[in-house]
PDB file of N, CA and C in Angstrom:
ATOM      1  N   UNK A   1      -3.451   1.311 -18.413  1.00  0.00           N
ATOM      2  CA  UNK A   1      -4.476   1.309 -17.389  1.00  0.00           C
ATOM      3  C   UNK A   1      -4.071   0.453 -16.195  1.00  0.00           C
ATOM      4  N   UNK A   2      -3.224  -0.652 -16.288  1.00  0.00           N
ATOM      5  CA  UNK A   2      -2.966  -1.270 -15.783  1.00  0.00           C
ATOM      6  C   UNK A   2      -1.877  -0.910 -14.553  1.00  0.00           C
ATOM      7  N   UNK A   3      -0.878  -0.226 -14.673  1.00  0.00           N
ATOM      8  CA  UNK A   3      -0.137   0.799 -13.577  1.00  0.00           C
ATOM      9  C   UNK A   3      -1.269   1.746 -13.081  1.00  0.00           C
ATOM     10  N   UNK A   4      -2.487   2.126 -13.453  1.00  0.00           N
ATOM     11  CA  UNK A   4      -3.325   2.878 -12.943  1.00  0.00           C
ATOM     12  C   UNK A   4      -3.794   2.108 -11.901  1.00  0.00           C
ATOM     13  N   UNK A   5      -4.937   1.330 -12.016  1.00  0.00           N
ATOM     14  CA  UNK A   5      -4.985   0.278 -10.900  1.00  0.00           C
ATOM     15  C   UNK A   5      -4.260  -0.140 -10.032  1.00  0.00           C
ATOM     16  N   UNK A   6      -3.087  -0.132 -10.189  1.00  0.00           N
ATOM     17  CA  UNK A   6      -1.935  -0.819  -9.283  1.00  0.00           C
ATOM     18  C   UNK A   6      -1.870   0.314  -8.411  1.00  0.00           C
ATOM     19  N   UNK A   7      -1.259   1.480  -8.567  1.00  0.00           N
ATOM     20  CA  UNK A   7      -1.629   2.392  -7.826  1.00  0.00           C
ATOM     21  C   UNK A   7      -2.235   3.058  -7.173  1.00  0.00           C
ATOM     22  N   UNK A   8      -3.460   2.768  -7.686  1.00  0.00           N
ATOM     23  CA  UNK A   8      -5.104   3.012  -6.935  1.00  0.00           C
ATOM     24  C   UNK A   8      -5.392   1.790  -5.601  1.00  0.00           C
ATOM     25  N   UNK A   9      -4.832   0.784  -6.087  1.00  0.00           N
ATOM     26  CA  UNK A   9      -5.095  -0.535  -5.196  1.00  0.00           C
ATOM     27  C   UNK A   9      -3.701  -0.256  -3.703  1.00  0.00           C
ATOM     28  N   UNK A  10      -2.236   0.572  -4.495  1.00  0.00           N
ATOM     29  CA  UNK A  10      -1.663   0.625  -3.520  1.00  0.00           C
ATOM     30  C   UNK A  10      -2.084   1.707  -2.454  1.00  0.00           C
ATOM     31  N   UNK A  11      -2.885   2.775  -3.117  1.00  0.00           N
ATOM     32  CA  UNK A  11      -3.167   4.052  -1.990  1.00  0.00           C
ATOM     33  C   UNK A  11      -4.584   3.397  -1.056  1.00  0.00           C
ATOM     34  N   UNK A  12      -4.889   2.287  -1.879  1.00  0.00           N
ATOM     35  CA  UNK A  12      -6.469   1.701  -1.016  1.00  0.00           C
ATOM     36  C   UNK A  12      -5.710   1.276   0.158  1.00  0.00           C
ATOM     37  N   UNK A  13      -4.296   0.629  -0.125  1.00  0.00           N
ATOM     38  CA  UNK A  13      -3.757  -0.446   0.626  1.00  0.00           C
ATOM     39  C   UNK A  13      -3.421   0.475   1.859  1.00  0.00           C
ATOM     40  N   UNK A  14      -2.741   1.567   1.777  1.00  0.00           N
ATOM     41  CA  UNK A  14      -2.742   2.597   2.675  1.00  0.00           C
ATOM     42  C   UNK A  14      -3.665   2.943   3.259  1.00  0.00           C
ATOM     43  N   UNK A  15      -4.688   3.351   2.870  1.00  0.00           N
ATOM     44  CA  UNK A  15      -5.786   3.729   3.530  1.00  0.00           C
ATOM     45  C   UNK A  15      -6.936   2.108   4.816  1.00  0.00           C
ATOM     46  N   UNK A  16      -6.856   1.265   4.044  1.00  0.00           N
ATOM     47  CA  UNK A  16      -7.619   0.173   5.085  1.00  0.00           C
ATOM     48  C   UNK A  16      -6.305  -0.240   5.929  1.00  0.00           C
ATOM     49  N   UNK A  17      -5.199   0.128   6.081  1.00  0.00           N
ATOM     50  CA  UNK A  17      -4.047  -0.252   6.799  1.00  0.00           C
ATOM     51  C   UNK A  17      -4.143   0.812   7.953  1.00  0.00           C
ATOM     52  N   UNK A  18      -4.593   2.177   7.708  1.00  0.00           N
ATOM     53  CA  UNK A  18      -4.906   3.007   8.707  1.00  0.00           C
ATOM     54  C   UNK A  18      -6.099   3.113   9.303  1.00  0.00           C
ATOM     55  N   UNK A  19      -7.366   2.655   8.463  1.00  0.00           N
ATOM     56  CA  UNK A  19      -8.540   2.687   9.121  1.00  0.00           C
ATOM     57  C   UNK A  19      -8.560   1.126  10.362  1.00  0.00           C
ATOM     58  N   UNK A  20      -8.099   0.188   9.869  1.00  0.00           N
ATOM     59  CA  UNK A  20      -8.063  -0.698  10.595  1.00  0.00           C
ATOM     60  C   UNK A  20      -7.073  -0.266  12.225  1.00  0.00           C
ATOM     61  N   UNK A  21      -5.922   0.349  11.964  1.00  0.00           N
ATOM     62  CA  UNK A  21      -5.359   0.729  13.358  1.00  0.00           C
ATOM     63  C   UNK A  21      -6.477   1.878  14.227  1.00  0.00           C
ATOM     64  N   UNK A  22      -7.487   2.181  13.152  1.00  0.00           N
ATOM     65  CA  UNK A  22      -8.217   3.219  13.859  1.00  0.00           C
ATOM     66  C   UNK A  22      -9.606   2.875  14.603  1.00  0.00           C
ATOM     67  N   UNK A  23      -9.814   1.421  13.665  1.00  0.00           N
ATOM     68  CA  UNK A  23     -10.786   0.450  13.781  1.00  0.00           C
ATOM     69  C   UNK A  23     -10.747  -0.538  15.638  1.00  0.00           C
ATOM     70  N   UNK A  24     -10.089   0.175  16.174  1.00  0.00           N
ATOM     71  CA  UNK A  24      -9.190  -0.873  17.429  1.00  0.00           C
ATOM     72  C   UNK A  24      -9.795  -1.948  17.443  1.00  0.00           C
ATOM     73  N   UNK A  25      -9.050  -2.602  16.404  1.00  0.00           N
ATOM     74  CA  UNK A  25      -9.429  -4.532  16.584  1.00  0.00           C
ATOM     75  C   UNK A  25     -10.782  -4.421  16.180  1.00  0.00           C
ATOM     76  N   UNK A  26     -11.497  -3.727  14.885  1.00  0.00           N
ATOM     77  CA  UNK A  26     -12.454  -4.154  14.802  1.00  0.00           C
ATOM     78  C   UNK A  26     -13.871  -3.499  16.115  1.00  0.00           C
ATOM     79  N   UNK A  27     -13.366  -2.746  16.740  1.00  0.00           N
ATOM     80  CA  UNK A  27     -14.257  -2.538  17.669  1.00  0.00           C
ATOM     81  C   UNK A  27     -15.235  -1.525  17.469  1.00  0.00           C
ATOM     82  N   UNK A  28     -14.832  -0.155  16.688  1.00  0.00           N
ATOM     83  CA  UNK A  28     -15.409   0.732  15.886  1.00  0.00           C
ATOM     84  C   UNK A  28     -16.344   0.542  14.477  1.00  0.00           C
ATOM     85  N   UNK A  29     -17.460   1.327  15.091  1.00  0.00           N
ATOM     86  CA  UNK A  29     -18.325   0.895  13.332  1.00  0.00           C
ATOM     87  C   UNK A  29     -17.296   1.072  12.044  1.00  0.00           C
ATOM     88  N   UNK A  30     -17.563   2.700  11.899  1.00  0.00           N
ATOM     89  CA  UNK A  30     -17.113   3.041  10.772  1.00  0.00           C
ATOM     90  C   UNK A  30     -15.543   3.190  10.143  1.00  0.00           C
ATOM     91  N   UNK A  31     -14.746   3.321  11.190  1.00  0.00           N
ATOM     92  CA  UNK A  31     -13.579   2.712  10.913  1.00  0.00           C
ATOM     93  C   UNK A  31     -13.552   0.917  10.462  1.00  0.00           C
ATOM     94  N   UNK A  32     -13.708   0.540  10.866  1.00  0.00           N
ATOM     95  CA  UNK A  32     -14.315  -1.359  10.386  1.00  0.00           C
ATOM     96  C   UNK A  32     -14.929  -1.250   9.163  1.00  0.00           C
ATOM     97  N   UNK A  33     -15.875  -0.461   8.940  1.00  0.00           N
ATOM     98  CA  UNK A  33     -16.511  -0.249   7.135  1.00  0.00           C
ATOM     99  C   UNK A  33     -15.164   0.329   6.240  1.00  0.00           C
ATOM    100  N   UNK A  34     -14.670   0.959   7.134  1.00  0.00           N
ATOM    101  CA  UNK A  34     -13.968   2.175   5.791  1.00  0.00           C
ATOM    102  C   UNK A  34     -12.619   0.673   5.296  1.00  0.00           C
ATOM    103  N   UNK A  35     -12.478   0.231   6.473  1.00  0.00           N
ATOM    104  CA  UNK A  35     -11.243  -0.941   6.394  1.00  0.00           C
ATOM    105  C   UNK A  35     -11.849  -1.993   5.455  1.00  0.00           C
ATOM    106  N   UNK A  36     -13.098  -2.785   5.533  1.00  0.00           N
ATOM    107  CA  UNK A  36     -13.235  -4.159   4.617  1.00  0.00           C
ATOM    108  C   UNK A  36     -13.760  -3.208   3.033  1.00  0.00           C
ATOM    109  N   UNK A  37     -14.273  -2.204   3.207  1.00  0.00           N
ATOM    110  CA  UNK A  37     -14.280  -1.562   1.797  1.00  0.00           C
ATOM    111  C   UNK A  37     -13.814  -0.973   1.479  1.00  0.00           C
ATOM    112  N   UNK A  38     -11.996  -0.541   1.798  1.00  0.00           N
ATOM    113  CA  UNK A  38     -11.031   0.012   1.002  1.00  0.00           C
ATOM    114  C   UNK A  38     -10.317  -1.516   0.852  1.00  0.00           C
ATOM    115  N   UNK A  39     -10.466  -2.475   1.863  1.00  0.00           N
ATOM    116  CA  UNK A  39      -9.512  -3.362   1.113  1.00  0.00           C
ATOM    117  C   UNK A  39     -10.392  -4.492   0.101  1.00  0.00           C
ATOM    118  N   UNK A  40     -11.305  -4.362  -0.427  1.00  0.00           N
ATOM    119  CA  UNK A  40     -11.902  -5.330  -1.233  1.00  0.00           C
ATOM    120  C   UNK A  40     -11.870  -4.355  -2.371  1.00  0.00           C
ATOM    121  N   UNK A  41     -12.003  -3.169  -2.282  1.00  0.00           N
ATOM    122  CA  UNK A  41     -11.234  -2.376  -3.430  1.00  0.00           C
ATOM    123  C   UNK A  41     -10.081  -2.265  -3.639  1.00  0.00           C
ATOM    124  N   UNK A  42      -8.723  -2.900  -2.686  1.00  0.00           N
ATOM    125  CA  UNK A  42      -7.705  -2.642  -3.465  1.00  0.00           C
ATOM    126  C   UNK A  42      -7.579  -4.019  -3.847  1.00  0.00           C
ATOM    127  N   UNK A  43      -8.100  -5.135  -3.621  1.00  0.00           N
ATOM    128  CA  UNK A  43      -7.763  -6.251  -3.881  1.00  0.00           C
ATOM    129  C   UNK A  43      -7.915  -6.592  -5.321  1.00  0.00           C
ATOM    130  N   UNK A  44      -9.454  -5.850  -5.436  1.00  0.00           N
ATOM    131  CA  UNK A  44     -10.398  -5.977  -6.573  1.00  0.00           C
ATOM    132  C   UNK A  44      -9.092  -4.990  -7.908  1.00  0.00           C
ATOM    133  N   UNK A  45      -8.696  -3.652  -7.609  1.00  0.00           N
ATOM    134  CA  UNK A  45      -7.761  -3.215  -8.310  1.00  0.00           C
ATOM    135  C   UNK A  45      -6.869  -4.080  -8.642  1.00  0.00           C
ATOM    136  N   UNK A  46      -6.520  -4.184  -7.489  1.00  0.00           N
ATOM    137  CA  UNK A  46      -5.241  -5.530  -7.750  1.00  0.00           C
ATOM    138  C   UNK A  46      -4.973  -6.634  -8.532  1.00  0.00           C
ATOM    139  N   UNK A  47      -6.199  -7.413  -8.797  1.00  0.00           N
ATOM    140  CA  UNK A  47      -6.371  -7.843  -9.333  1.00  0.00           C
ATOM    141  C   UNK A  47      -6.619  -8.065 -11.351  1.00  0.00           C
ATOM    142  N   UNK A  48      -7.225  -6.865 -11.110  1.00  0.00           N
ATOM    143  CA  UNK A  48      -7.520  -5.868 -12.596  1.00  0.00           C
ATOM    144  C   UNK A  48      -5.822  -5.989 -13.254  1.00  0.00           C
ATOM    145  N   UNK A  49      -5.071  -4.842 -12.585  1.00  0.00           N
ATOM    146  CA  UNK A  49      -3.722  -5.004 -12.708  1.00  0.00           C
ATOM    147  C   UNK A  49      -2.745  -6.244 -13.146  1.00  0.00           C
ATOM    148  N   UNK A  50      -3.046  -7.437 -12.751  1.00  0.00           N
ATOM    149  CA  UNK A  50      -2.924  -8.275 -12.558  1.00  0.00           C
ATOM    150  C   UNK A  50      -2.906  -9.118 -13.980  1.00  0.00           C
ATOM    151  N   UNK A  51      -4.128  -8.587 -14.119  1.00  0.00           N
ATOM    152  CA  UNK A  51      -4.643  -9.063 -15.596  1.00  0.00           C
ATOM    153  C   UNK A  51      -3.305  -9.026 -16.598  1.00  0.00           C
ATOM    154  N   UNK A  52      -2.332  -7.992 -16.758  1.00  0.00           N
ATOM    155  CA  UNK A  52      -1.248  -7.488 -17.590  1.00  0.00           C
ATOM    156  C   UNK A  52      -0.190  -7.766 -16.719  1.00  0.00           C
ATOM    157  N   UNK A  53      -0.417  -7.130 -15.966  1.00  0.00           N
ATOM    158  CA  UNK A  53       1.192  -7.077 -15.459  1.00  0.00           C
ATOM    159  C   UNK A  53       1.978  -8.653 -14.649  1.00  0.00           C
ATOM    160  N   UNK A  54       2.971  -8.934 -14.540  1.00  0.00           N
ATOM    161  CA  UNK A  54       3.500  -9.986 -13.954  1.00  0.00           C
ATOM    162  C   UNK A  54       3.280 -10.014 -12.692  1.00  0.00           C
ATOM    163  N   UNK A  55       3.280 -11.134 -11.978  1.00  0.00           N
ATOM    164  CA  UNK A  55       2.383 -11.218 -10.909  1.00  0.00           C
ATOM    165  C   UNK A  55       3.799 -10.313  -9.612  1.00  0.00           C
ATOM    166  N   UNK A  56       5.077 -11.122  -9.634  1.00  0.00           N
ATOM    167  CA  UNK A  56       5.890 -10.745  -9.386  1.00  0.00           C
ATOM    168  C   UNK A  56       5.928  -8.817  -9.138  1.00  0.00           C
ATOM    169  N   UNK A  57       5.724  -8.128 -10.286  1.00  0.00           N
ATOM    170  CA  UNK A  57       5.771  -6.536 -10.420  1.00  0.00           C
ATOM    171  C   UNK A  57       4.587  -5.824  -9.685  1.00  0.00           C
ATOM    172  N   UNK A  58       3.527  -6.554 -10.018  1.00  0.00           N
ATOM    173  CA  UNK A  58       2.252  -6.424  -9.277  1.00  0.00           C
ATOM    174  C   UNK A  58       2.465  -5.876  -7.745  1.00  0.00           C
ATOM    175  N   UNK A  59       2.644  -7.540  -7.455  1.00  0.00           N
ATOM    176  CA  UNK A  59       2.087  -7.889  -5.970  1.00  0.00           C
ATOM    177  C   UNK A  59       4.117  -6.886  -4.999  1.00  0.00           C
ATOM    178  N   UNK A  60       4.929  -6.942  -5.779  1.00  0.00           N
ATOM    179  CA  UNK A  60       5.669  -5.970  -5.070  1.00  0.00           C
ATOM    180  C   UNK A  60       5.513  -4.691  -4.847  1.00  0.00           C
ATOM    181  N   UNK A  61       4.963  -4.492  -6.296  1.00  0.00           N
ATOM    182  CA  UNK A  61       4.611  -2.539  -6.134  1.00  0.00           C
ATOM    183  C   UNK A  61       3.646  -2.370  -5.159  1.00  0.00           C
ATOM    184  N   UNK A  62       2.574  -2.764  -5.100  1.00  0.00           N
ATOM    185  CA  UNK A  62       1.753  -2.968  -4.704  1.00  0.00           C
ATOM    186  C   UNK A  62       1.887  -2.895  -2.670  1.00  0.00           C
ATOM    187  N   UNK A  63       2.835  -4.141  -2.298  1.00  0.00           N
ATOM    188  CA  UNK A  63       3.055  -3.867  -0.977  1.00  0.00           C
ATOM    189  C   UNK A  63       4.080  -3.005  -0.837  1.00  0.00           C
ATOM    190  N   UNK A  64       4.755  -2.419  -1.516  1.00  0.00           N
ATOM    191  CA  UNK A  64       5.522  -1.233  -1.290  1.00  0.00           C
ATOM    192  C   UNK A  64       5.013  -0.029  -1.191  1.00  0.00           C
ATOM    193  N   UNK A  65       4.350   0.251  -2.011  1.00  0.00           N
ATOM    194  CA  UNK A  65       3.009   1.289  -1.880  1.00  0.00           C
ATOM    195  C   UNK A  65       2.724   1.203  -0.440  1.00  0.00           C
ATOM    196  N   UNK A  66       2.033   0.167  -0.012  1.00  0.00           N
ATOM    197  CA  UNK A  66       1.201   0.069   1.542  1.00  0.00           C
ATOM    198  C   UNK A  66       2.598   0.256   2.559  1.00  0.00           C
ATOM    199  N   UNK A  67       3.416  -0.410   2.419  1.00  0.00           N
ATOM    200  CA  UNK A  67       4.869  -0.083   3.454  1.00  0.00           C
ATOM    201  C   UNK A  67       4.966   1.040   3.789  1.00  0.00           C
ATOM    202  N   UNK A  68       5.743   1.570   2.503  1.00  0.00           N
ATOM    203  CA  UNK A  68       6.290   3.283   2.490  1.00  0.00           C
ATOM    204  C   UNK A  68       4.876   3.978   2.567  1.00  0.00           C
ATOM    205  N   UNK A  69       3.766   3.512   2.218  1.00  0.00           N
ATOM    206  CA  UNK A  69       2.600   4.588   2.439  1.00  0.00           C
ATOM    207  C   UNK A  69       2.081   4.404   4.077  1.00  0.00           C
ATOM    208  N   UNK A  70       1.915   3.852   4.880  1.00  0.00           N
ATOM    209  CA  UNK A  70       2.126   3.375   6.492  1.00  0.00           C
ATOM    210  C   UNK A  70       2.566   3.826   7.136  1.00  0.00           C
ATOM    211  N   UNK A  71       4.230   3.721   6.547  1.00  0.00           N
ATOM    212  CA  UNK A  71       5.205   4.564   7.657  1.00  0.00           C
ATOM    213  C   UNK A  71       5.115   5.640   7.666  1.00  0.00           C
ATOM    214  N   UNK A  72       4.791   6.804   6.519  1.00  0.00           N
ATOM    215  CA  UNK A  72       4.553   7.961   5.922  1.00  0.00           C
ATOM    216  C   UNK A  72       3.192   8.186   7.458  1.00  0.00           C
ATOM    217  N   UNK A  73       2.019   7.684   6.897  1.00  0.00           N
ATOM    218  CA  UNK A  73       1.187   7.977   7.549  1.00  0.00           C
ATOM    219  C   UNK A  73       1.149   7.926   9.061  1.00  0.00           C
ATOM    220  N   UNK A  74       2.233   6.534   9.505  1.00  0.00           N
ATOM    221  CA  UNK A  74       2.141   6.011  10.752  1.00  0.00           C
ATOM    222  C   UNK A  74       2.809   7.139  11.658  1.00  0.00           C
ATOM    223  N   UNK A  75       3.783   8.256  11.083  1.00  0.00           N
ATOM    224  CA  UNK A  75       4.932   9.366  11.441  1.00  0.00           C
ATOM    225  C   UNK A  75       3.739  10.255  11.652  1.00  0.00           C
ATOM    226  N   UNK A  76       3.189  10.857  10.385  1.00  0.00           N
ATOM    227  CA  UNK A  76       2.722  11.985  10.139  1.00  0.00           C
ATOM    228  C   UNK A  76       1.265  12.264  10.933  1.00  0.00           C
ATOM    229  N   UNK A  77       0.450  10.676  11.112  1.00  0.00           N
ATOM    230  CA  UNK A  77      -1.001  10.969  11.525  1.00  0.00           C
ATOM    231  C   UNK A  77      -0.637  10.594  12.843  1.00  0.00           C
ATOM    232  N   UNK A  78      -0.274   9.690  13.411  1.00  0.00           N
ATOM    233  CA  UNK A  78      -0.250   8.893  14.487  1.00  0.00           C
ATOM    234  C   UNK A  78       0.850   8.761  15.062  1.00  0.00           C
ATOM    235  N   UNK A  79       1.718  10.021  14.781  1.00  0.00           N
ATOM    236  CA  UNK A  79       2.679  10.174  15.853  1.00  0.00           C
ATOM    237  C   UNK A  79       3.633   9.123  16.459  1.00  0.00           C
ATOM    238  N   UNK A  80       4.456   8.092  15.153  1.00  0.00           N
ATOM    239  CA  UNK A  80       4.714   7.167  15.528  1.00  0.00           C
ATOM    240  C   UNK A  80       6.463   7.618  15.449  1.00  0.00           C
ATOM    241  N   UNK A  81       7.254   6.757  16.257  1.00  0.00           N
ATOM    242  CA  UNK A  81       8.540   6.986  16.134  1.00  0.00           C
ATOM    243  C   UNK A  81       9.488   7.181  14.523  1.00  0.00           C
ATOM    244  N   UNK A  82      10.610   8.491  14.727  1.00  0.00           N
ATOM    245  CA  UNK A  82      10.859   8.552  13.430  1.00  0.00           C
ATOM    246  C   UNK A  82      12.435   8.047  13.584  1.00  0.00           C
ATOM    247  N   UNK A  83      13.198   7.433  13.037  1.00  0.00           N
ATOM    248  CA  UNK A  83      14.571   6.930  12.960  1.00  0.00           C
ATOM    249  C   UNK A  83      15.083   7.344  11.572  1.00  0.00           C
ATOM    250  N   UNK A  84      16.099   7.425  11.748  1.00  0.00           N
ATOM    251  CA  UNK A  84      17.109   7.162  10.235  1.00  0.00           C
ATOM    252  C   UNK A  84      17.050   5.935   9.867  1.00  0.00           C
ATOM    253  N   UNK A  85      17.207   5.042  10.380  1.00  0.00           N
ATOM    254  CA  UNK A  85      17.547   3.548  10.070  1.00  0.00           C
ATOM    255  C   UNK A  85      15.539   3.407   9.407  1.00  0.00           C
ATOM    256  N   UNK A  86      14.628   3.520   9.680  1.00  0.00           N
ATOM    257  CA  UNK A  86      13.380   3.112   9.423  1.00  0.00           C
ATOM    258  C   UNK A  86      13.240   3.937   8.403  1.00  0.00           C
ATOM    259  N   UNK A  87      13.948   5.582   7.812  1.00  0.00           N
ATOM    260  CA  UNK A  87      14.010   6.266   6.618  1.00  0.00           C
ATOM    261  C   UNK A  87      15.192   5.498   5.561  1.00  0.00           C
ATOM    262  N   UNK A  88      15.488   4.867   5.969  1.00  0.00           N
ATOM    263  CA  UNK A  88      16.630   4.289   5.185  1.00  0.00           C
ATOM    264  C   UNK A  88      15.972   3.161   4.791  1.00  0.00           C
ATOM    265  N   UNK A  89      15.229   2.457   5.234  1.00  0.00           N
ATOM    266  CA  UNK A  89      14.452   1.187   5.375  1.00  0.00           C
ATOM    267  C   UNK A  89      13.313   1.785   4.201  1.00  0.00           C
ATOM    268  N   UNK A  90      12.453   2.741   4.311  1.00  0.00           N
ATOM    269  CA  UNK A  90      11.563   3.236   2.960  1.00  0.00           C
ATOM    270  C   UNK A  90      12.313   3.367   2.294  1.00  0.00           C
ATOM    271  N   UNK A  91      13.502   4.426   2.189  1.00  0.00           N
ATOM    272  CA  UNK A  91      14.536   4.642   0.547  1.00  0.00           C
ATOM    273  C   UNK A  91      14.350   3.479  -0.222  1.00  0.00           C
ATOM    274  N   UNK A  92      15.257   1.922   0.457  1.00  0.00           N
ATOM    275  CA  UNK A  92      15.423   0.930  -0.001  1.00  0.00           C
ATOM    276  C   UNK A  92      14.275   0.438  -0.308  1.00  0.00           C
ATOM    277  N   UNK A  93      13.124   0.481  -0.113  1.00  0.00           N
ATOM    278  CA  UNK A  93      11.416  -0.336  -0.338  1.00  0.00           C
ATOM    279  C   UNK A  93      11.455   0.622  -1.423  1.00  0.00           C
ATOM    280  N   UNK A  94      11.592   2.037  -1.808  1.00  0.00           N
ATOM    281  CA  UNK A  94      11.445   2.684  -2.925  1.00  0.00           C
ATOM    282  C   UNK A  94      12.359   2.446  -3.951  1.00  0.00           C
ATOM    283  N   UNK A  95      13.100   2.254  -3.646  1.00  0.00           N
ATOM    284  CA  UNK A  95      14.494   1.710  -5.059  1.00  0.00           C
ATOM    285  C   UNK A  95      14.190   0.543  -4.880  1.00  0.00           C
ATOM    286  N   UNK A  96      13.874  -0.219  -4.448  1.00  0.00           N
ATOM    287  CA  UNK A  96      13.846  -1.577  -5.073  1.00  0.00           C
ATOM    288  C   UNK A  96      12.172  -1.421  -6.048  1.00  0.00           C
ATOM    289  N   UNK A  97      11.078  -0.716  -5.595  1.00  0.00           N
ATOM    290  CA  UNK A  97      10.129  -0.171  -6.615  1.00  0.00           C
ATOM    291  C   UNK A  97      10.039   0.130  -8.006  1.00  0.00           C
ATOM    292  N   UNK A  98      11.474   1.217  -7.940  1.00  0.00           N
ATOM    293  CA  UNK A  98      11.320   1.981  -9.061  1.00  0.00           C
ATOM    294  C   UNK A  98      12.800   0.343 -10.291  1.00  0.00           C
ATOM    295  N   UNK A  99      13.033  -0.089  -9.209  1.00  0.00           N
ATOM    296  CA  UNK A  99      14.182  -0.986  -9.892  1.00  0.00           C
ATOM    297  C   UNK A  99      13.054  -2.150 -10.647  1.00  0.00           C
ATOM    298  N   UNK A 100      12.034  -2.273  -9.908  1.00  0.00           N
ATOM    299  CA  UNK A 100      10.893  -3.431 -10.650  1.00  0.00           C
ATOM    300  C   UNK A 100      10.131  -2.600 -11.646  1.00  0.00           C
ATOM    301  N   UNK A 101       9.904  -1.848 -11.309  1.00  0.00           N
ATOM    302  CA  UNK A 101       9.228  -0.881 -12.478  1.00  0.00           C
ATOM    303  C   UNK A 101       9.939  -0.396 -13.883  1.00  0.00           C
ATOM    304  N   UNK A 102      11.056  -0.327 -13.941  1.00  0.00           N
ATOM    305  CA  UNK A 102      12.083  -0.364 -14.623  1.00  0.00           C
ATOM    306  C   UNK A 102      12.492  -1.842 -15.490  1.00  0.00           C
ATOM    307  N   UNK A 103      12.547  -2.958 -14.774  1.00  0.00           N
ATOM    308  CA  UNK A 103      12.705  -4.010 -15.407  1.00  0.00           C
ATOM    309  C   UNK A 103      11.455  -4.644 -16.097  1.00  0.00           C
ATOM    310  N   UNK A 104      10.098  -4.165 -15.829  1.00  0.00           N
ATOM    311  CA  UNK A 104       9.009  -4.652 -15.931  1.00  0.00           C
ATOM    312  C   UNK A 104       8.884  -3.947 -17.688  1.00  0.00           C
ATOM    313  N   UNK A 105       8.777  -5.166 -18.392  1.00  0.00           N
ATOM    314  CA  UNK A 105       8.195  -5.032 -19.789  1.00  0.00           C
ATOM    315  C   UNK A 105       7.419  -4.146 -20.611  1.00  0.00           C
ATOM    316  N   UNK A 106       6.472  -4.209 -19.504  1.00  0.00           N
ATOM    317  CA  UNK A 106       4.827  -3.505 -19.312  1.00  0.00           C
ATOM    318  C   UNK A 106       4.688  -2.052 -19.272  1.00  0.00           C
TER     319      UNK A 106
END
């Protein structure tokens, strides 16, 4: 259950990472709601997770999720610049993922 949460907390992490750029500074209602209550739900996941897993495996998967889930979104929704060097930059945030996930006990 515990990789369940972690994952749920990393797609929250994605999601209040985009409502907040959508939120401009807080200036928008409901973008500003969707942002402090996706991230007190991923925190709250996060935490759950937490419970089992090493804090270390956690809190990396976790911002790797929000990284590679960002740039993904930041390309695809919001039309943000695409490079090789910044796709090479997710690969490596994903192998070093699946390399903690792999060493992780749990």
């Amino acid at each position: 259950m515990a990789w369940f949460y972690l994952l749920l907390a990393g797609v929250l992490e994605v999601v209040w990472a985009y409502f907040m750029k959508q939120s401009a500074g807080f200036t928008r209602l409901i973008p500003s709601l969707i942002t402090f209550i996706s991230m007190i739900a991923s925190f709250a996941l996060l935490s759950l997770a937490m419970r089992t897993l090493p804090l270390g495996t956690a809190y990396t998967i976790w911002t790797g999720i929000g990284a590679v889930g960002a740039f993904i979104l930041g390309i695809v929704l919001l039309g943000e610049d695409f490079s090789y060097t910044r796709l090479l930059a997710a690969i490596l945030i994903v192998s070093g993922l699946v390399l903690m996930k792999l060493s992780s006990s749990h």
